[in-house]
PDB file of N, CA and C in Angstrom:
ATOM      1  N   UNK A   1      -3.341  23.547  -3.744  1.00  0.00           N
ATOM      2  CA  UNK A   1      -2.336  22.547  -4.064  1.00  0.00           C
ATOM      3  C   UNK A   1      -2.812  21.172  -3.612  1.00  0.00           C
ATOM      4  N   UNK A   2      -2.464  20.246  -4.147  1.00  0.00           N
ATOM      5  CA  UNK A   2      -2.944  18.834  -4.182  1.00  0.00           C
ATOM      6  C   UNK A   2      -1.538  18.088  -3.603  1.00  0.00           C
ATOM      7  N   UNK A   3      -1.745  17.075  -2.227  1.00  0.00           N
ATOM      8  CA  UNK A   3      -0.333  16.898  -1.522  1.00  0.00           C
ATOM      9  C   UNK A   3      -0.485  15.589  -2.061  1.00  0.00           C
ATOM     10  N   UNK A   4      -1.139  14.650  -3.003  1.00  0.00           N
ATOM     11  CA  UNK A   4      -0.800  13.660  -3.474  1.00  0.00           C
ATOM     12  C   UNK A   4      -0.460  13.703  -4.988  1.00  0.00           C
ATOM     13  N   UNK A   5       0.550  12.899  -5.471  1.00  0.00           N
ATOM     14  CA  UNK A   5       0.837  13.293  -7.097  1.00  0.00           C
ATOM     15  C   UNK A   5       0.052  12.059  -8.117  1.00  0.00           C
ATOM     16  N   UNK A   6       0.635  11.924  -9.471  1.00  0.00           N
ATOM     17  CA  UNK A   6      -0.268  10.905  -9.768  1.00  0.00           C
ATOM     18  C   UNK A   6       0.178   9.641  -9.374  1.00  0.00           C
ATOM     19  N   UNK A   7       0.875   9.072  -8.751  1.00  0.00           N
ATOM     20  CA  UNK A   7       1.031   7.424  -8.239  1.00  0.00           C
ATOM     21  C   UNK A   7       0.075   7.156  -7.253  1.00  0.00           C
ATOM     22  N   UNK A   8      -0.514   8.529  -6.687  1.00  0.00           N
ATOM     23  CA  UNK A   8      -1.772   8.258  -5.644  1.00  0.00           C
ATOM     24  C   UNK A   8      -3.099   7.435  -6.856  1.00  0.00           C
ATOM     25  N   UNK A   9      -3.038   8.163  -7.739  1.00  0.00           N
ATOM     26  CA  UNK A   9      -3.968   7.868  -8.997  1.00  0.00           C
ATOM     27  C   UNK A   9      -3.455   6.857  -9.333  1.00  0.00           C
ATOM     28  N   UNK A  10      -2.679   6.475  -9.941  1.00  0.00           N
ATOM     29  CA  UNK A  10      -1.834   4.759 -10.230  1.00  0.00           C
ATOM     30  C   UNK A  10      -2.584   3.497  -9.088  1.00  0.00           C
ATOM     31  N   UNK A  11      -2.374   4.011  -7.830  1.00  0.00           N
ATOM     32  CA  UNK A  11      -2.489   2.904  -6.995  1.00  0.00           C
ATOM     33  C   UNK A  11      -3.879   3.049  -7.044  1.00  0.00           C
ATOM     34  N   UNK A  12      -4.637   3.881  -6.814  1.00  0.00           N
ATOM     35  CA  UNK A  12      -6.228   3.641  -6.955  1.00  0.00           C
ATOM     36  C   UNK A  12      -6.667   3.229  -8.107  1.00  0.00           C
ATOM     37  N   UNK A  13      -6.209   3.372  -8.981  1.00  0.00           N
ATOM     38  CA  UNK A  13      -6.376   2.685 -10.577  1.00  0.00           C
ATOM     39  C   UNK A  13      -6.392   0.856 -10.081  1.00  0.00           C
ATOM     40  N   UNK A  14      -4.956   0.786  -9.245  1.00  0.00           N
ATOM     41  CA  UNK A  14      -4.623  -0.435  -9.476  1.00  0.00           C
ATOM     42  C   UNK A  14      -5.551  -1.113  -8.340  1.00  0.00           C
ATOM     43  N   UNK A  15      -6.113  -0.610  -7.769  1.00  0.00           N
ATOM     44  CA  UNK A  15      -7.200  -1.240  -6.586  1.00  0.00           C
ATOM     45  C   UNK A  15      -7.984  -2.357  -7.222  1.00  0.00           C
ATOM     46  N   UNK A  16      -8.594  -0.774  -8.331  1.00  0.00           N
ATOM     47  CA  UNK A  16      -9.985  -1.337  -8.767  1.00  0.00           C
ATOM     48  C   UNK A  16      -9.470  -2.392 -10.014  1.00  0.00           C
ATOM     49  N   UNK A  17      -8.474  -2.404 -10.813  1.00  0.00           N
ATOM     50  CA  UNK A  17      -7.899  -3.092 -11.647  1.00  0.00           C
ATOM     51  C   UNK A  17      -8.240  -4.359 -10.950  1.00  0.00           C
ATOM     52  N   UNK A  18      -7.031  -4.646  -9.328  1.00  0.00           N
ATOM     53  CA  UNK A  18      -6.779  -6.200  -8.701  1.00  0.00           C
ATOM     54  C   UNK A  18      -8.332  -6.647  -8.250  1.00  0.00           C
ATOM     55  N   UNK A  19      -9.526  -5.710  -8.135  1.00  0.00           N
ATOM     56  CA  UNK A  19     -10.263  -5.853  -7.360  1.00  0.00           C
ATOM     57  C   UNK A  19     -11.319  -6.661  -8.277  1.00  0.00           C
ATOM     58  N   UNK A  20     -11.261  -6.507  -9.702  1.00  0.00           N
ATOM     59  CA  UNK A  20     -11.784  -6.912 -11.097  1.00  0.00           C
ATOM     60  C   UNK A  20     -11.235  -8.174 -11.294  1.00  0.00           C
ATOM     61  N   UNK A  21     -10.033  -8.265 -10.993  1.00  0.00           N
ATOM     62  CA  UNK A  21      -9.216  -9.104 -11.394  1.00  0.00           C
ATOM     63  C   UNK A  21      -9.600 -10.649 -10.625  1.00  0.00           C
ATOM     64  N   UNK A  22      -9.571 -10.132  -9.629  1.00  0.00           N
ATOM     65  CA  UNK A  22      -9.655 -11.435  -8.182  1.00  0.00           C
ATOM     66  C   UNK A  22     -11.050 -11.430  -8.375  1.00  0.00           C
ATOM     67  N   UNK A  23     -11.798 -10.704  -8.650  1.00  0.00           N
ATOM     68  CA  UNK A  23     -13.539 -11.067  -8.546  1.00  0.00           C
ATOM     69  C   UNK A  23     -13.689 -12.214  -9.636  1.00  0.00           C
ATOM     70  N   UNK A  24     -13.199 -12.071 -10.982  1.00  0.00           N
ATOM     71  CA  UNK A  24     -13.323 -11.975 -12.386  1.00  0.00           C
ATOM     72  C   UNK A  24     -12.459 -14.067 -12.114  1.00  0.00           C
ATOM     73  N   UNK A  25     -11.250 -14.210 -11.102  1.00  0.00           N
ATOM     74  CA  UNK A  25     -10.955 -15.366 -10.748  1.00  0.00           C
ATOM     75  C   UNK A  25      -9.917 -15.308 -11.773  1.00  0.00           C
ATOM     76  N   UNK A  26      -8.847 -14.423 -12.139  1.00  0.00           N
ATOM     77  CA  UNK A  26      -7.694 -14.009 -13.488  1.00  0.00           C
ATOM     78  C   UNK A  26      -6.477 -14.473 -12.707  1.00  0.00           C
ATOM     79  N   UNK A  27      -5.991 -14.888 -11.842  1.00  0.00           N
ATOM     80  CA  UNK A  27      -5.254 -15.263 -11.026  1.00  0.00           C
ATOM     81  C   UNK A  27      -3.758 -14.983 -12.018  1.00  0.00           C
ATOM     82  N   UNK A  28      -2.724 -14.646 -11.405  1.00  0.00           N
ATOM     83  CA  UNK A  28      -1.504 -14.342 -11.996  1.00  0.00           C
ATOM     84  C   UNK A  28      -0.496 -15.772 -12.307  1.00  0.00           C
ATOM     85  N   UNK A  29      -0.372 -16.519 -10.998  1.00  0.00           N
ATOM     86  CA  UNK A  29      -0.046 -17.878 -10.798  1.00  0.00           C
ATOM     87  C   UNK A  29      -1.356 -18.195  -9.724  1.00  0.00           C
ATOM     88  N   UNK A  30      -1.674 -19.813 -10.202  1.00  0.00           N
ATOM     89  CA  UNK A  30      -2.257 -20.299  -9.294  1.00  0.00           C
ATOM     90  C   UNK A  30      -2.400 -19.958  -7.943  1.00  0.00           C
ATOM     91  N   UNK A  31      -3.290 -20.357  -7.087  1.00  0.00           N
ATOM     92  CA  UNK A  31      -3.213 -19.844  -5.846  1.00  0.00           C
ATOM     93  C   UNK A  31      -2.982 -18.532  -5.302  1.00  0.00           C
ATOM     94  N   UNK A  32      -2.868 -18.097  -5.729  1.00  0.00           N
ATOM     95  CA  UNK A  32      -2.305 -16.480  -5.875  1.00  0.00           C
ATOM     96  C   UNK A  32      -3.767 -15.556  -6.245  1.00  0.00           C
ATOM     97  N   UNK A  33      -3.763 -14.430  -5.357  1.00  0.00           N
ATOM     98  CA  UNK A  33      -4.362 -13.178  -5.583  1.00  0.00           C
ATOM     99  C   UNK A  33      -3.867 -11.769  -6.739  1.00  0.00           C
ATOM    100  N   UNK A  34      -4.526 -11.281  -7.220  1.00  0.00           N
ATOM    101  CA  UNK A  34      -3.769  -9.927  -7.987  1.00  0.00           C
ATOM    102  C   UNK A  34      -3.378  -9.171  -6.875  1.00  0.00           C
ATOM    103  N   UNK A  35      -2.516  -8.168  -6.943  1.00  0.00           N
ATOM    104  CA  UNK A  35      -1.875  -7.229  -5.822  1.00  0.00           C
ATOM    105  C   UNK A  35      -2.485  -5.689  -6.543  1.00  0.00           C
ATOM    106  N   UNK A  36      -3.008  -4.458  -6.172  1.00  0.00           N
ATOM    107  CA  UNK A  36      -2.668  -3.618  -6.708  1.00  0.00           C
ATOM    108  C   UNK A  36      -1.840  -3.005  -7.068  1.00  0.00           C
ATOM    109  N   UNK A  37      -0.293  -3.355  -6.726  1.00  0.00           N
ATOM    110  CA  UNK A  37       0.929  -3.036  -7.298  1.00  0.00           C
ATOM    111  C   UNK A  37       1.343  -3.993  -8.657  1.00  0.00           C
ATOM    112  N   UNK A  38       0.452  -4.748  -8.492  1.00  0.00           N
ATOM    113  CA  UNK A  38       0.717  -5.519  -9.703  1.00  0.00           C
ATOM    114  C   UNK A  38       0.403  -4.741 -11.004  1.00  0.00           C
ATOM    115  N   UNK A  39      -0.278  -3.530 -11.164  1.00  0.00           N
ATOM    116  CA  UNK A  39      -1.281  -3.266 -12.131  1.00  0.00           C
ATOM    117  C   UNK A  39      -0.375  -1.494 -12.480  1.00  0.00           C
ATOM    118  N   UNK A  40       0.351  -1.583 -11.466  1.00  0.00           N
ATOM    119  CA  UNK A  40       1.147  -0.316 -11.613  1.00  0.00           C
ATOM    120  C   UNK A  40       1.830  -0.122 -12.332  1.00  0.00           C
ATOM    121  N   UNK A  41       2.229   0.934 -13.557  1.00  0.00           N
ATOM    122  CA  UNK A  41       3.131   1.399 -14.719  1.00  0.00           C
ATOM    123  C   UNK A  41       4.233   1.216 -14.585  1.00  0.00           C
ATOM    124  N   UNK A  42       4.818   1.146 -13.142  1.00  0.00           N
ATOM    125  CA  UNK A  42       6.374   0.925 -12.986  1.00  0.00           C
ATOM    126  C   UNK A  42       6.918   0.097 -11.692  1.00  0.00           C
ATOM    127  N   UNK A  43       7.421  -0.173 -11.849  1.00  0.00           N
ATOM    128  CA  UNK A  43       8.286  -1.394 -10.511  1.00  0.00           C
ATOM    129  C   UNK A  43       8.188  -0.499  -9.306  1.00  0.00           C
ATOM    130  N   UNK A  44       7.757  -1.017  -8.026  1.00  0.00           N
ATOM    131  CA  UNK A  44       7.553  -0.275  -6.578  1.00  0.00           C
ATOM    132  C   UNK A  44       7.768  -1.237  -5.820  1.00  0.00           C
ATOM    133  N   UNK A  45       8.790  -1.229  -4.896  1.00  0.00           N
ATOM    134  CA  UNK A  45       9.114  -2.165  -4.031  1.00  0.00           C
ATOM    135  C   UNK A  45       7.672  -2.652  -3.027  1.00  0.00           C
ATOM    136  N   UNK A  46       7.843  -3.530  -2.117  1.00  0.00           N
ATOM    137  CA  UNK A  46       7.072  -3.686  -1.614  1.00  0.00           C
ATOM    138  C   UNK A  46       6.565  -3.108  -0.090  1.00  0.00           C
ATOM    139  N   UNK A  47       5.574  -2.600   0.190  1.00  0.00           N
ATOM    140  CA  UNK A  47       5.315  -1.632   1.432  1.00  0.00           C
ATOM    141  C   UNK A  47       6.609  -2.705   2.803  1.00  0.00           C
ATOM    142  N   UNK A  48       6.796  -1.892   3.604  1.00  0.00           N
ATOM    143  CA  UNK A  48       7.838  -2.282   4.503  1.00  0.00           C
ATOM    144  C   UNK A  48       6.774  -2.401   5.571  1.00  0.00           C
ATOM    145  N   UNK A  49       6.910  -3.798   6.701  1.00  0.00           N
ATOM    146  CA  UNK A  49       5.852  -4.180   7.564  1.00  0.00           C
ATOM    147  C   UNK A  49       6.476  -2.966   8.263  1.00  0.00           C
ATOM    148  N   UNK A  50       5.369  -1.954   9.103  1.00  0.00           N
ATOM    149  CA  UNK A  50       5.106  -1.421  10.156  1.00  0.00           C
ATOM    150  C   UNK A  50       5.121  -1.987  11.721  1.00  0.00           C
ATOM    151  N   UNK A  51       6.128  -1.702  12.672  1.00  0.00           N
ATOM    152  CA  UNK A  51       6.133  -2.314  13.737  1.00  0.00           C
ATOM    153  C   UNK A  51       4.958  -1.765  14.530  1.00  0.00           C
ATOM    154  N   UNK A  52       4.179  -2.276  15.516  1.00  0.00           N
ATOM    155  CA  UNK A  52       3.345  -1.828  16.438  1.00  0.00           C
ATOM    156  C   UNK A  52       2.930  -2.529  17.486  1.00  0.00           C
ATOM    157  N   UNK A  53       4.524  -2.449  18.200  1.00  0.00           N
ATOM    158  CA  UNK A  53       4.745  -3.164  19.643  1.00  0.00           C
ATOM    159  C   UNK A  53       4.211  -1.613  20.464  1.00  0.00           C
ATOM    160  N   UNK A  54       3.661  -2.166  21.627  1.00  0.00           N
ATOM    161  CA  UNK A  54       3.267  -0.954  22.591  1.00  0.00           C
ATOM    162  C   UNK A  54       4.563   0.070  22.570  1.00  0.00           C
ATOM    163  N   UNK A  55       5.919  -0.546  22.775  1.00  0.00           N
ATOM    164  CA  UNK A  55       7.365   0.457  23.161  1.00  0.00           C
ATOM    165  C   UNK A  55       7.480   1.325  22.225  1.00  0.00           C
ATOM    166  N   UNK A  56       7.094   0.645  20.627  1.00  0.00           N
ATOM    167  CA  UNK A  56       6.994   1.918  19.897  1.00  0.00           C
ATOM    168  C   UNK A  56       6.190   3.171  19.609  1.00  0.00           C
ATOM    169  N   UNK A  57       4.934   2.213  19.978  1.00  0.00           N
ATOM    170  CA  UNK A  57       4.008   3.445  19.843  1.00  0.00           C
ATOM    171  C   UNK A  57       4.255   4.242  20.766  1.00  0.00           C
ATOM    172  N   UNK A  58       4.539   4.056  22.062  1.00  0.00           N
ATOM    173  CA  UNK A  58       4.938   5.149  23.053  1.00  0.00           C
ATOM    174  C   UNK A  58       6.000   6.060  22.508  1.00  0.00           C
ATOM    175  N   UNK A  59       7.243   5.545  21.969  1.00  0.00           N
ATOM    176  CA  UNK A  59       8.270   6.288  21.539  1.00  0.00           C
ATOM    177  C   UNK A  59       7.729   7.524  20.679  1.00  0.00           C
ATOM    178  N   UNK A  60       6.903   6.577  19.302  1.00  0.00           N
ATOM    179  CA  UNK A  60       6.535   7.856  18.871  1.00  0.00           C
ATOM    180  C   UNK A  60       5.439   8.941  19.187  1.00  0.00           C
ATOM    181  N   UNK A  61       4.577   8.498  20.025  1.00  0.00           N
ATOM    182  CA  UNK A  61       3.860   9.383  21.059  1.00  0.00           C
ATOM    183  C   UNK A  61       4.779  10.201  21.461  1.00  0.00           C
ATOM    184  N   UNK A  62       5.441   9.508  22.081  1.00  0.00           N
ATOM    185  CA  UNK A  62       6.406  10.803  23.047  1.00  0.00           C
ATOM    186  C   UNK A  62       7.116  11.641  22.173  1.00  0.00           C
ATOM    187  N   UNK A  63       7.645  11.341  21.068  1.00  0.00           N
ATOM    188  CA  UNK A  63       8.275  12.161  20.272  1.00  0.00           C
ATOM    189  C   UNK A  63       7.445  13.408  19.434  1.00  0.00           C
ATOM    190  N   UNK A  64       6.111  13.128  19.300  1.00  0.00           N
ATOM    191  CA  UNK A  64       5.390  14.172  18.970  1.00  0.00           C
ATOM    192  C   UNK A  64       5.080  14.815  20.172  1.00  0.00           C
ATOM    193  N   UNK A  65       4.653  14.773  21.684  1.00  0.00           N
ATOM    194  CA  UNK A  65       4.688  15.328  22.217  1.00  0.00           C
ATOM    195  C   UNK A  65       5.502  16.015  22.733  1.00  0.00           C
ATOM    196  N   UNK A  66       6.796  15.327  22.334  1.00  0.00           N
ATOM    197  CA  UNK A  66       8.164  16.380  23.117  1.00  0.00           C
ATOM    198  C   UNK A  66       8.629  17.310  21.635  1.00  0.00           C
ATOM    199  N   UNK A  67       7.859  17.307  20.519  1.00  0.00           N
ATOM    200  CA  UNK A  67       7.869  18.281  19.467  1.00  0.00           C
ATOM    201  C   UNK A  67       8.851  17.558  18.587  1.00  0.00           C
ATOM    202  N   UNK A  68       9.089  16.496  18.524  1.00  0.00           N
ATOM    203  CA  UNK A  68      10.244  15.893  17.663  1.00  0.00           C
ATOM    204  C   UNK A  68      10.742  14.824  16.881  1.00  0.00           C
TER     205      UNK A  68
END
């Protein structure tokens, strides 16, 4: 069994798509970079910033170590 579906394939599509894109200088608006979500078949919100203050990483340390 394969634990990624095809949007894993979408977003690697869309890598190499933005990665063509920004080399190539195709800019969407001025100043602006391509996104690889830009290149994606359907609307995907945008990744949510990840906190990584020391308090959390401990929390979730501890929570895998206390099994939970």
């Amino acid at each position: 069994m394969n634990p990624w579906d095809e949007r894993r394939s979408d977003l690697r599509a869309g890598v190499i798509a933005s990665s063509i894109a920004n080399y190539a200088g195709k800019c969407l608006k001025e100043n602006t970079t391509a996104k690889p979500l830009d290149f994606m078949p359907y609307d995907q919100p945008e990744p949510e910033e990840i906190s990584s203050s020391p308090d959390d990483l401990d929390q979730f340390l501890a929570s895998i170590y206390n099994g939970g």
